[in-house]
C-alpha atoms as a PDB file:
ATOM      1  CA  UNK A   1      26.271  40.112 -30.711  1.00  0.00           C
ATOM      2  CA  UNK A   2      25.355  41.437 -34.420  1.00  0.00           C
ATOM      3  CA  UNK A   3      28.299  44.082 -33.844  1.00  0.00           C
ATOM      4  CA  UNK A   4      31.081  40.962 -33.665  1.00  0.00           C
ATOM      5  CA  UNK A   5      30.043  39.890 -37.066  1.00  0.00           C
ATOM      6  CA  UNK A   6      33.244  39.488 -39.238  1.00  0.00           C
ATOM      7  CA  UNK A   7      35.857  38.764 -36.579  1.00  0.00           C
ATOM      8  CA  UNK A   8      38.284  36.180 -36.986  1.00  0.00           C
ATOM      9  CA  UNK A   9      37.923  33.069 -35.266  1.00  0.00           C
ATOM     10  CA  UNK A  10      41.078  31.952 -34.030  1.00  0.00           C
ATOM     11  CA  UNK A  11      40.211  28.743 -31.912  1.00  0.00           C
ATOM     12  CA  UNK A  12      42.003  25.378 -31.326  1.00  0.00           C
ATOM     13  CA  UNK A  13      38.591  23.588 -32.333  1.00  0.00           C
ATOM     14  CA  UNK A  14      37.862  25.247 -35.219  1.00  0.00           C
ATOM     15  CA  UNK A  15      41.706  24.120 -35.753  1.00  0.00           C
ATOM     16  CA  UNK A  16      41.162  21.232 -35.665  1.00  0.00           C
ATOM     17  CA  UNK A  17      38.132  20.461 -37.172  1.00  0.00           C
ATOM     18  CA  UNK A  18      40.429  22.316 -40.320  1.00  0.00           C
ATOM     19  CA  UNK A  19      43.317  19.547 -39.558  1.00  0.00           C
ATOM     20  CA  UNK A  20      41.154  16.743 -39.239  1.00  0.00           C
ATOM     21  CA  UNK A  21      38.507  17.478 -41.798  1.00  0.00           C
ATOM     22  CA  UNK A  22      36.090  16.089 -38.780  1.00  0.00           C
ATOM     23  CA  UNK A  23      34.255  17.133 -35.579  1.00  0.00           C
ATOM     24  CA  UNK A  24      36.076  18.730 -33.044  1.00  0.00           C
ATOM     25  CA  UNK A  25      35.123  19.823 -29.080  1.00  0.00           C
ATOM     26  CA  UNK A  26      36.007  20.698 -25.875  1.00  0.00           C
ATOM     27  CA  UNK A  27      36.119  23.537 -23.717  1.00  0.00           C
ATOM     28  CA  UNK A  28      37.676  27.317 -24.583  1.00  0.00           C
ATOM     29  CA  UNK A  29      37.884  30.444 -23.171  1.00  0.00           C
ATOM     30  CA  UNK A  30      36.616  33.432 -24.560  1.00  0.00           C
ATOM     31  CA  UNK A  31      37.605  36.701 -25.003  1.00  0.00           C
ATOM     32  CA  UNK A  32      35.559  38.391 -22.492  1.00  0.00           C
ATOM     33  CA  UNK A  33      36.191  35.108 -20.078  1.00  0.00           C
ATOM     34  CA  UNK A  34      33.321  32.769 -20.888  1.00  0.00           C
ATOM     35  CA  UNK A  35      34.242  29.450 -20.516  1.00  0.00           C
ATOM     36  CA  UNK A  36      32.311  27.043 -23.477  1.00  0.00           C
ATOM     37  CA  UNK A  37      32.093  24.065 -24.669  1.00  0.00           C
ATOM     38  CA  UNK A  38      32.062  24.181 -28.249  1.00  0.00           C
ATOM     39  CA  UNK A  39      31.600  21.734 -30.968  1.00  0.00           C
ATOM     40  CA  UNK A  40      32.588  22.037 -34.348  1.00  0.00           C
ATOM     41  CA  UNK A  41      31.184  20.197 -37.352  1.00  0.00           C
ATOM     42  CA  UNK A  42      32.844  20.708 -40.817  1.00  0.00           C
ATOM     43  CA  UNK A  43      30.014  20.896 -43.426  1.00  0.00           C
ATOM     44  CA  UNK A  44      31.344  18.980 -46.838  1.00  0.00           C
ATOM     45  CA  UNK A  45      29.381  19.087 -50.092  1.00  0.00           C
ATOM     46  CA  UNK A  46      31.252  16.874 -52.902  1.00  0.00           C
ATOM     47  CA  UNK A  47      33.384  15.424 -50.559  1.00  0.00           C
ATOM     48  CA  UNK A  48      34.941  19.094 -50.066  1.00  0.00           C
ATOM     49  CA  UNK A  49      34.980  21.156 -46.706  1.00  0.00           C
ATOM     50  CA  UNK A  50      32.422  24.382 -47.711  1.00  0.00           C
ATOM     51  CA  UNK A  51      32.151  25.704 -43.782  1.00  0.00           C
ATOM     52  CA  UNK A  52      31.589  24.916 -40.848  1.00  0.00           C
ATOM     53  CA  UNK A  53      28.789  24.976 -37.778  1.00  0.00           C
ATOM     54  CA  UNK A  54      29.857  25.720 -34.471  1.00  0.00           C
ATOM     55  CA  UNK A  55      27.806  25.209 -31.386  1.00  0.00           C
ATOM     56  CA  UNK A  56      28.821  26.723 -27.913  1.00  0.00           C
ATOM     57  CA  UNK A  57      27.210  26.203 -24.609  1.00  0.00           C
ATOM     58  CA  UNK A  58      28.846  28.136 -21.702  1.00  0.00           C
ATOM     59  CA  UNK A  59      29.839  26.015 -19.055  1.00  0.00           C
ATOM     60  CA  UNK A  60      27.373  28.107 -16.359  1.00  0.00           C
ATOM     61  CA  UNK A  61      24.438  25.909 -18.367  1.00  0.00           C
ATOM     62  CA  UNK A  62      25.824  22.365 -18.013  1.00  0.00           C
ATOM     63  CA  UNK A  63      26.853  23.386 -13.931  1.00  0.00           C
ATOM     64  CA  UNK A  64      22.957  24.284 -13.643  1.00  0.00           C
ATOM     65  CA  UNK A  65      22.335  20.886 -15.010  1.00  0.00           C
ATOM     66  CA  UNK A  66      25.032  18.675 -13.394  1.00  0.00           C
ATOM     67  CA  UNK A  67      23.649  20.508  -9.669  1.00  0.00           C
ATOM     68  CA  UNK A  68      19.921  20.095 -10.431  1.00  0.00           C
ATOM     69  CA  UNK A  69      20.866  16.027 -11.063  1.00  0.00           C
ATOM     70  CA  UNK A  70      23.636  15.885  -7.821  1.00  0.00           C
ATOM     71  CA  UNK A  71      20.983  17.957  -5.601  1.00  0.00           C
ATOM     72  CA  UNK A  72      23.935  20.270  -4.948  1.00  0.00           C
ATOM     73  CA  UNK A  73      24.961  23.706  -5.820  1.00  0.00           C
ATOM     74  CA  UNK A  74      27.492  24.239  -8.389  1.00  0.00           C
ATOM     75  CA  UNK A  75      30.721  27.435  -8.212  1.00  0.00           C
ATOM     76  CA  UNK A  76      32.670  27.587 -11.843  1.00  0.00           C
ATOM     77  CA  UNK A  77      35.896  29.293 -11.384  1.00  0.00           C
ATOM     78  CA  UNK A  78      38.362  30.078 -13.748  1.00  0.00           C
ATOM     79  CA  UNK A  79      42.014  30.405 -12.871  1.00  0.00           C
ATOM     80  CA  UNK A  80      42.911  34.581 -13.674  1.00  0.00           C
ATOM     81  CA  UNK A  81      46.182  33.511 -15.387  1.00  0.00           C
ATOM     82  CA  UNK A  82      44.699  32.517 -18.731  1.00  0.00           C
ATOM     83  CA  UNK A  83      42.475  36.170 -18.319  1.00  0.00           C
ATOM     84  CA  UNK A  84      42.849  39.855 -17.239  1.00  0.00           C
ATOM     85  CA  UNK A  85      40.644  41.871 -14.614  1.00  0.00           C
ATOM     86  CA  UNK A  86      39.728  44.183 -17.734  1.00  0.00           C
ATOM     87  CA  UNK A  87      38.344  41.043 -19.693  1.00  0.00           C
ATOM     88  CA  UNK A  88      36.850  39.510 -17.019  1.00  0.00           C
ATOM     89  CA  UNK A  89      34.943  42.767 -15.668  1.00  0.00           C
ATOM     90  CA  UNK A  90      33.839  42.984 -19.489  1.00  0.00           C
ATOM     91  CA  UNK A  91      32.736  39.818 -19.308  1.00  0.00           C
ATOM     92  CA  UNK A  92      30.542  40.423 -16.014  1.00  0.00           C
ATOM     93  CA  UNK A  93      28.741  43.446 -17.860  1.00  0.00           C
ATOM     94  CA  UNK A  94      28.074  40.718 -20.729  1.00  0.00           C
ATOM     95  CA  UNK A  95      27.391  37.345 -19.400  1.00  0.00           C
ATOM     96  CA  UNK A  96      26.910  38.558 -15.522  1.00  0.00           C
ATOM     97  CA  UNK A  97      29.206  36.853 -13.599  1.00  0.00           C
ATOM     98  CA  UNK A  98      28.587  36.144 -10.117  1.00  0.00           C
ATOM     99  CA  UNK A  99      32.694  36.657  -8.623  1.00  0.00           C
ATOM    100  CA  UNK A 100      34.732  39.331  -7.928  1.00  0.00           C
ATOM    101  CA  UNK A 101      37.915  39.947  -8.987  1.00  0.00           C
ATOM    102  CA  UNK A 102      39.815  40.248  -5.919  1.00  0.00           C
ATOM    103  CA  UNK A 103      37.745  37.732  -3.853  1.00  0.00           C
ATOM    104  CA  UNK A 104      40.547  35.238  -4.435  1.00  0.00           C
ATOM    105  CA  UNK A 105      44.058  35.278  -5.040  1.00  0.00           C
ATOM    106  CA  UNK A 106      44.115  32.702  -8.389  1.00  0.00           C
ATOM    107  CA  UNK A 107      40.356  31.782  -9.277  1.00  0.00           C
ATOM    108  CA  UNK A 108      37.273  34.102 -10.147  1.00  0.00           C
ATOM    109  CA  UNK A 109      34.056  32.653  -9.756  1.00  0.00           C
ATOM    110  CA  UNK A 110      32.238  32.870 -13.080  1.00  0.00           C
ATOM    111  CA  UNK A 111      28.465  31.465 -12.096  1.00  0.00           C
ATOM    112  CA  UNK A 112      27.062  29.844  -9.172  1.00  0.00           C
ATOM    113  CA  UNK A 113      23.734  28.215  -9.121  1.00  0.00           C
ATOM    114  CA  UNK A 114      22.755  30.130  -5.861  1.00  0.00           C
ATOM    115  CA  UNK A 115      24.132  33.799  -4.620  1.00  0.00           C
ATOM    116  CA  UNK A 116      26.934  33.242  -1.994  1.00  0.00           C
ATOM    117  CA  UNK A 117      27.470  29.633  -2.473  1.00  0.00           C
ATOM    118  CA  UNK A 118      31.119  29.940  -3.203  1.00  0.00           C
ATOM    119  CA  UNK A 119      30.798  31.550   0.654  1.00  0.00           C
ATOM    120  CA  UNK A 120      30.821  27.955   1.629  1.00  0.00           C
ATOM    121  CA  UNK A 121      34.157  26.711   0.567  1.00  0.00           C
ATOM    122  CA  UNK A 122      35.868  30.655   0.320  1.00  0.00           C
ATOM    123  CA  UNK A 123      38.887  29.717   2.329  1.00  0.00           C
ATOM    124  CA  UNK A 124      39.368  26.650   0.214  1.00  0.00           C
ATOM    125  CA  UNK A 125      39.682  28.991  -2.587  1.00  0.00           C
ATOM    126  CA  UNK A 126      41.519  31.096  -1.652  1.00  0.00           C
ATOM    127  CA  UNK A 127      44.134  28.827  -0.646  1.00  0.00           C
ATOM    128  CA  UNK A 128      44.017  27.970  -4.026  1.00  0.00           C
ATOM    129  CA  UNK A 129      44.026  23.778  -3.809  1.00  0.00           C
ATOM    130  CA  UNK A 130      42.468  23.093  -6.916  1.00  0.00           C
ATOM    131  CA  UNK A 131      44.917  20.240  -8.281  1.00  0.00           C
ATOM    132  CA  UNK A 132      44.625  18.764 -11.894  1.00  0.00           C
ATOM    133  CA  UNK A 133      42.340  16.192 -10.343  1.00  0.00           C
ATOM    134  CA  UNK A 134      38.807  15.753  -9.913  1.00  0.00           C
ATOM    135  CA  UNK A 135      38.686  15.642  -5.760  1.00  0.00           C
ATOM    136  CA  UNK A 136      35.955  14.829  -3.325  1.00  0.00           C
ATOM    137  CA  UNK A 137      36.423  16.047   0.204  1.00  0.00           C
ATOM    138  CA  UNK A 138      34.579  17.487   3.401  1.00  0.00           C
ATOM    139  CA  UNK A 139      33.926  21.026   4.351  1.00  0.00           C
ATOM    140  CA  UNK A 140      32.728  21.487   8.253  1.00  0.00           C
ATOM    141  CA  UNK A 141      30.718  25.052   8.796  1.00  0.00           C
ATOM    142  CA  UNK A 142      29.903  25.444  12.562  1.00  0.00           C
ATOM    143  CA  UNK A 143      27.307  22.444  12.698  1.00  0.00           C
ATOM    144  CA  UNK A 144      27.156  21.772   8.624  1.00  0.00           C
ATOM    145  CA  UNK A 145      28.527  19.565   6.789  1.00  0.00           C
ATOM    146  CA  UNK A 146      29.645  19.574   3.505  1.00  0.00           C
ATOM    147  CA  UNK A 147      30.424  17.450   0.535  1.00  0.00           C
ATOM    148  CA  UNK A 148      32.499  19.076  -2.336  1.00  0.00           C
ATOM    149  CA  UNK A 149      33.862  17.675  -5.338  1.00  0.00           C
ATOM    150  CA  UNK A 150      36.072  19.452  -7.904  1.00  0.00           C
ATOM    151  CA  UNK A 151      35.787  18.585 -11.730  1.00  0.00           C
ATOM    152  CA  UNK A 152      38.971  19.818 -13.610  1.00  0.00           C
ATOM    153  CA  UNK A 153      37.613  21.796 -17.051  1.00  0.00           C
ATOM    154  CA  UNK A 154      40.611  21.615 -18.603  1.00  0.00           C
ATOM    155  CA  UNK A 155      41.080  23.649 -22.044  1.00  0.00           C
ATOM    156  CA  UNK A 156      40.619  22.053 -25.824  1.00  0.00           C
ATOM    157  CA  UNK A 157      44.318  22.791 -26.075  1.00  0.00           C
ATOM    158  CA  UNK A 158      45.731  21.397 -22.815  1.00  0.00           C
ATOM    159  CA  UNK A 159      45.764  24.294 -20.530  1.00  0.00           C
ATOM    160  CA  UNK A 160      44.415  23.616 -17.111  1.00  0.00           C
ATOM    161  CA  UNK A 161      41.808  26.418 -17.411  1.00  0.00           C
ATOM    162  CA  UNK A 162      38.889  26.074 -14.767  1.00  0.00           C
ATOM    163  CA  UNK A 163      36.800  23.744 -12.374  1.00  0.00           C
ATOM    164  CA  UNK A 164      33.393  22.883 -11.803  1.00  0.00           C
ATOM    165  CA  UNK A 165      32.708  22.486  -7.998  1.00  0.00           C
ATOM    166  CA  UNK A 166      29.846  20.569  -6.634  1.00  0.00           C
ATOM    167  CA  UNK A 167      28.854  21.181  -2.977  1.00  0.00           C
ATOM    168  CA  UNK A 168      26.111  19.538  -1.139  1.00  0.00           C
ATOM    169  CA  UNK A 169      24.817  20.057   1.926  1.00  0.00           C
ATOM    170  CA  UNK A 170      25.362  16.625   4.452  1.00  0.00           C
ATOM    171  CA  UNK A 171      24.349  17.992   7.396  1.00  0.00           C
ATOM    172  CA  UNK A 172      21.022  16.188   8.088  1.00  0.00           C
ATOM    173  CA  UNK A 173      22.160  12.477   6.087  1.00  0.00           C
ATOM    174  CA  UNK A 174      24.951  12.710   9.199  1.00  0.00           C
ATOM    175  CA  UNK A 175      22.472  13.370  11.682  1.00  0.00           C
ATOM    176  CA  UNK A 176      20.939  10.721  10.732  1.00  0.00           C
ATOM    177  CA  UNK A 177      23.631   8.325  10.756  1.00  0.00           C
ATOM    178  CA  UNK A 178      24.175   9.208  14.129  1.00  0.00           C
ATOM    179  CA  UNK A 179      21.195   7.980  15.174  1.00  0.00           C
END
């Protein structure tokens, strides 16, 4: 995004990396509602801080990674607190989210690794049980079966900011157990 060049960067990595005079990562949000990981590197020359590289990959990659390894599909959802409907719907036009904002009362799906996968475990959502803690459970859909784990994503700064969800399909490894 040439036309961002010059804004201020006002993150808790780049923070720290300032504090600590040494690498610093972890997740952030954005201002348009990306979620990233980032990693920041302070460059030194002399033994003196001159800069620093920063490298971001949006949490939507590493979910298409973490599913193709699980053989499962993968939701990311972001709690709306720590974001607005105006950023977010700003950040659809940019990054093409798959949610909508009013599909659930606290989360908006950011990416999904398949269209209408967060269909599977809607009512979960929107009853909004997405504790602190990384949770596996079961999900029955007429005759499927699902397993679903939640990974907390929480923020570089402490905020409990979003969640990567794994589902997998079960249906047929219990049929087979049944046997």
């Amino acid at each position: 995004k040439p036309e961002w060049y010059g804004d201020a960067v006002d993150r808790f990595t780049l923070h720290a990396a300032e504090r600590s005079g040494e690498d610093a990562w972890g997740i952030e949000l954005g201002p348009l509602s990306s979620v990233t990981l980032r990693c920041i590197r302070p460059q030194k020359k002399d033994g003196k801080v001159i800069g620093y590289i920063e490298l971001g990959m949006e949490t939507d990659q590493f979910a298409k990674e973490v599913a193709q390894q699980a053989d499962a599909e993968a939701i990311t959802v972001l709690r709306k607190k720590y974001t607005s409907k105006e950023r977010f719907e700003k950040g659809k036009e940019v990054y093409g989210f798959a949610g909508s904002w009013e599909a659930y009362p606290d989360f908006v799906v950011l990416s999904e690794t398949s269209p209408g996968a967060s269909s599977t475990i809607g009512s979960w959502l929107a009853e909004g049980d997405l504790t602190a803690e990384t949770k596996v459970f079961n999900i029955k859909q007429g005759e499927k079966t699902f397993l679903c784990g939640t990974v907390p994503l929480p923020e570089a700064s402490g905020r409990d900011l979003a969640r990567l969800i794994l589902i997998r399909d079960e249906t047929e490894i219990g049929r087979a157990s049944c046997r």
